[in-house]
Protein backbone atom coordinates (compact mmCIF):
# COMPACT_ATOMS: atom_id res chain seq x y z
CA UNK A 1 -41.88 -8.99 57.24
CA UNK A 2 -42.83 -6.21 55.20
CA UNK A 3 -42.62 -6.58 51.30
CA UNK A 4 -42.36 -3.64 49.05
CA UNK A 5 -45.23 -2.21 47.71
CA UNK A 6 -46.06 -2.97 43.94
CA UNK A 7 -45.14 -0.01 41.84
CA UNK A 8 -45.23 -0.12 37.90
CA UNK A 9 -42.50 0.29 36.23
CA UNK A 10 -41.79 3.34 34.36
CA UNK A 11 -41.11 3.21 30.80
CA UNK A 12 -37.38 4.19 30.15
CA UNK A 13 -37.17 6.71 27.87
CA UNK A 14 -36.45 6.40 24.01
CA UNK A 15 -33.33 7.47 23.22
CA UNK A 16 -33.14 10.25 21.05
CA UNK A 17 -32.27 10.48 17.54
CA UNK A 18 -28.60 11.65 18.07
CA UNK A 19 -27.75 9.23 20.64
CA UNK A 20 -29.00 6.12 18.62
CA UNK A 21 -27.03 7.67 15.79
CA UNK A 22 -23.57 7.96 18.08
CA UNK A 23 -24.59 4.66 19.60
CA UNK A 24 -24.42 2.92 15.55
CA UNK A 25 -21.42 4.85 15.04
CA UNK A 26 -19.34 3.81 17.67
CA UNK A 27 -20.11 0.13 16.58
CA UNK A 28 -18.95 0.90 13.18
CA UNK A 29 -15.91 2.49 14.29
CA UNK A 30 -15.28 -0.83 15.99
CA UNK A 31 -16.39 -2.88 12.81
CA UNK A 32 -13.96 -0.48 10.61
CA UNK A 33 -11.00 -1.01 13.21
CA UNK A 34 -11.25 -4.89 12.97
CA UNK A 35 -11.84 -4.52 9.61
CA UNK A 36 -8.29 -2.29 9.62
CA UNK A 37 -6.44 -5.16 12.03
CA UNK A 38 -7.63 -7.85 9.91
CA UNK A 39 -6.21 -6.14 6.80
CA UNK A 40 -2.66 -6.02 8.71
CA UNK A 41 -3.12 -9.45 10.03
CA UNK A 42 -3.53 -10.72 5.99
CA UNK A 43 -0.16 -10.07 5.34
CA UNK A 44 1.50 -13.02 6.86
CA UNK A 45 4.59 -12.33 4.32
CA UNK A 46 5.06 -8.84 6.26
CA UNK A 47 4.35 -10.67 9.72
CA UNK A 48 6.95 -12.98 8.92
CA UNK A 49 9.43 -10.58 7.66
CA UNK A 50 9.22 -8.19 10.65
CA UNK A 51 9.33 -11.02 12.93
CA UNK A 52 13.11 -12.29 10.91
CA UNK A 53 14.32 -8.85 11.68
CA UNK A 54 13.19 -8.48 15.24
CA UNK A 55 13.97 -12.04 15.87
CA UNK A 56 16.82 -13.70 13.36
CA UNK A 57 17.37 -16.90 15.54
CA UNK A 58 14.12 -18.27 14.77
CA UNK A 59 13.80 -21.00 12.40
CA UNK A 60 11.07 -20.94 9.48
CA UNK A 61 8.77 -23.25 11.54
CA UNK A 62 9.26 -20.38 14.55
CA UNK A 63 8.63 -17.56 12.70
CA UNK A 64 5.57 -19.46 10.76
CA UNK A 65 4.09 -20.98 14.85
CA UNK A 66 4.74 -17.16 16.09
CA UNK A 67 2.92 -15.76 12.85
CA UNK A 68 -0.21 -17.72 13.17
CA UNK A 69 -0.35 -17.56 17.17
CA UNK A 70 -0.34 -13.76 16.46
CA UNK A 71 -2.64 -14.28 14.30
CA UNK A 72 -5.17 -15.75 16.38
CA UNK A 73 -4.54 -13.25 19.38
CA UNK A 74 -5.10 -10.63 17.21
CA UNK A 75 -8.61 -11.96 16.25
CA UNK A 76 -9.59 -12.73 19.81
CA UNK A 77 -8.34 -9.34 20.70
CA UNK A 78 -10.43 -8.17 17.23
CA UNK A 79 -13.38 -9.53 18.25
CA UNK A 80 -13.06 -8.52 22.28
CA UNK A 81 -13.14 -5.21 20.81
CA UNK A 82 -16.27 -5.50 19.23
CA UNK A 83 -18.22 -6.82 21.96
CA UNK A 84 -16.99 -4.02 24.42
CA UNK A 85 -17.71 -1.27 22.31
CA UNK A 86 -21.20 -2.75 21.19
CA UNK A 87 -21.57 -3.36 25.11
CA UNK A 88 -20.71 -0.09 25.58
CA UNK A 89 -22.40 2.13 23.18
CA UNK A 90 -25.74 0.41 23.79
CA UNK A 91 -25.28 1.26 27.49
CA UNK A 92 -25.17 4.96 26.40
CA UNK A 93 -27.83 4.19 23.92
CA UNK A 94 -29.63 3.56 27.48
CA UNK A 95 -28.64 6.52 28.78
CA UNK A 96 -25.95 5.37 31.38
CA UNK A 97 -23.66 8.57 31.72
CA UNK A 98 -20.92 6.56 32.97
CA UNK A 99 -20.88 4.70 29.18
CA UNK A 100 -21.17 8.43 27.44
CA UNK A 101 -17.75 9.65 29.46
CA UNK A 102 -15.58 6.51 28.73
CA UNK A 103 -16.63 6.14 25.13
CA UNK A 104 -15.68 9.61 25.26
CA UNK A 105 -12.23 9.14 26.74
CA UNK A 106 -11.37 5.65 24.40
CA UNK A 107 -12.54 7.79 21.25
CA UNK A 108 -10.45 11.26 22.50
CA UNK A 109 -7.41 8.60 23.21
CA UNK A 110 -8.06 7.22 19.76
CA UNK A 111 -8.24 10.50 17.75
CA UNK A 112 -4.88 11.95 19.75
CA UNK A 113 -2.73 8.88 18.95
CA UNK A 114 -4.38 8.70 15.38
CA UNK A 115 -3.29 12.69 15.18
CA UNK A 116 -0.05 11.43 16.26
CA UNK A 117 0.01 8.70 14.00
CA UNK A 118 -0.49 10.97 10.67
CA UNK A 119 2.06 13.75 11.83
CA UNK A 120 4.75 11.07 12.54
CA UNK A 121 3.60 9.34 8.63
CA UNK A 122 3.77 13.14 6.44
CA UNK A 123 6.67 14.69 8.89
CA UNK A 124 8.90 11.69 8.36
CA UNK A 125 9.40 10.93 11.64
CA UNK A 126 7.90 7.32 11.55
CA UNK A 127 10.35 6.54 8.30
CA UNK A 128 13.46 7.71 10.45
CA UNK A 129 12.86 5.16 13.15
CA UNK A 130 11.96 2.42 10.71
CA UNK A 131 8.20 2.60 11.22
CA UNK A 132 6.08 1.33 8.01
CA UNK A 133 3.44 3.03 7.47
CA UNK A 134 0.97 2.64 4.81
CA UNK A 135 -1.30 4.47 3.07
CA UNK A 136 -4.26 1.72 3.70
CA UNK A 137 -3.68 1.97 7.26
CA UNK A 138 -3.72 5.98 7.10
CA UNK A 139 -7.19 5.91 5.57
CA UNK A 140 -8.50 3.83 8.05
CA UNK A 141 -7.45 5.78 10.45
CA UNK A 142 -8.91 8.90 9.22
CA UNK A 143 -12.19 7.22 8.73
CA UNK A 144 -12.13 5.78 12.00
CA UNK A 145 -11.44 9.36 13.79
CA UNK A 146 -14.02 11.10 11.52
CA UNK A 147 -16.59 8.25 12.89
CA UNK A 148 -15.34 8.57 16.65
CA UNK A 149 -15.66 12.47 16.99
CA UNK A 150 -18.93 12.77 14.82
CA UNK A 151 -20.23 10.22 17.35
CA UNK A 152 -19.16 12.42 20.54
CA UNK A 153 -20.34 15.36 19.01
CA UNK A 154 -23.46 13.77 18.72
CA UNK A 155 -23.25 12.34 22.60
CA UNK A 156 -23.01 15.52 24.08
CA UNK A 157 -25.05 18.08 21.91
CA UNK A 158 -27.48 20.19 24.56
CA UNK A 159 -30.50 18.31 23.54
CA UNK A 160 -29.45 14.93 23.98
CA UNK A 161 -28.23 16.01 28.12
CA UNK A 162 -31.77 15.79 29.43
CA UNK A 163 -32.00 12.27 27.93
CA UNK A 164 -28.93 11.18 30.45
CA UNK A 165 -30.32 12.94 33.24
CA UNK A 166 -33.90 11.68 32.56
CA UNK A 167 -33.05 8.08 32.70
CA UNK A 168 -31.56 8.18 35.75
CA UNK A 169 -34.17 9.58 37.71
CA UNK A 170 -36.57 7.20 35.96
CA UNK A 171 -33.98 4.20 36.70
CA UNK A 172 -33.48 5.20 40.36
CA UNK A 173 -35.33 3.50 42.63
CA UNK A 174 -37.02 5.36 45.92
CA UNK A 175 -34.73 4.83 49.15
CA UNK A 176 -35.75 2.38 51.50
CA UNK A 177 -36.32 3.33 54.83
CA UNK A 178 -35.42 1.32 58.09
CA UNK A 179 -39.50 0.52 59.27
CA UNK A 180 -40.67 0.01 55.23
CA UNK A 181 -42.67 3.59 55.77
């Protein structure tokens, strides 16, 4: 049996200034979103009242069980969020390409539906369905897509492409051939 011949390691690359800078970004987008849910989530009056007009059967001790089991979904779901974008971003931060592209595609969905979100709020659409929207909730929003496409800016500017590519040839490892040769 054969073993594999000691090679060092090489060093992975530092990430460059831009990516560490996306890569702290992203998690504060997160922060600022959970920040934004929790803000909603406060409100128990509000959760109560939208849940008498969606569900007007319920009793008081309903609506108050449903309120804080939404409650508590909504801060496991809160703090899920955090982990996967923190998992994420430092996984670009480490130069995995696959990490850049679908922090790219959460943030682009994020931006579009928060585009979405404002035109429906000013145009009046939201109001003539019986949408609240609030003002708080708008400047989160905005913050939160400010944050997102600074940070993919700052993922794909043509400095910080060699890092992505330079990391994975450091990270792969030589093929291994059939007679160890």
């Amino acid at each position: 049996m054969t073993s594999a011949p000691n090679t060092p390691k090489r060093p992975k690359p530092t990430p460059p200034k831009p990516i560490d800078l996306a890569r702290r970004l992203f998690i504060l987008s997160a922060v600022i979103g959970v920040v934004r849910f929790m803000v909603e989530l406060a409100d128990r009056e509000m959760l109560i009242r939208e849940l008498r007009v969606r569900q007007p059967d319920l009793s008081q001790d309903d609506l108050d069980a449903a309120a804080t089991g939404g409650i508590v979904f909504g801060l496991l779901i809160a703090v899920g969020l955090i982990l996967v974008y923190t998992l994420l971003a430092n996984r670009m931060a480490g130069g995995r390409n696959w990490a850049r592209v679908l922090l790219t595609v959460i943030a682009g969905a994020g931006i579009f539906l928060g585009v979405v979100r404002l035109v429906a709020a000013f145009s009046g659409f939201a109001a003539a369905f019986g949408l609240a929207v609030n003002g708080v909730d708008l400047a989160f929003g905005v913050v939160t897509m400010l944050i997102d496409a600074t940070a993919v800016v700052l993922m794909y500017q043509p400095a910080v492409s060699g890092y992505f590519r330079s990391v994975r040839s450091v990270s792969a490892t030589p093929p291994q051939v059939a007679n160890g040769l």
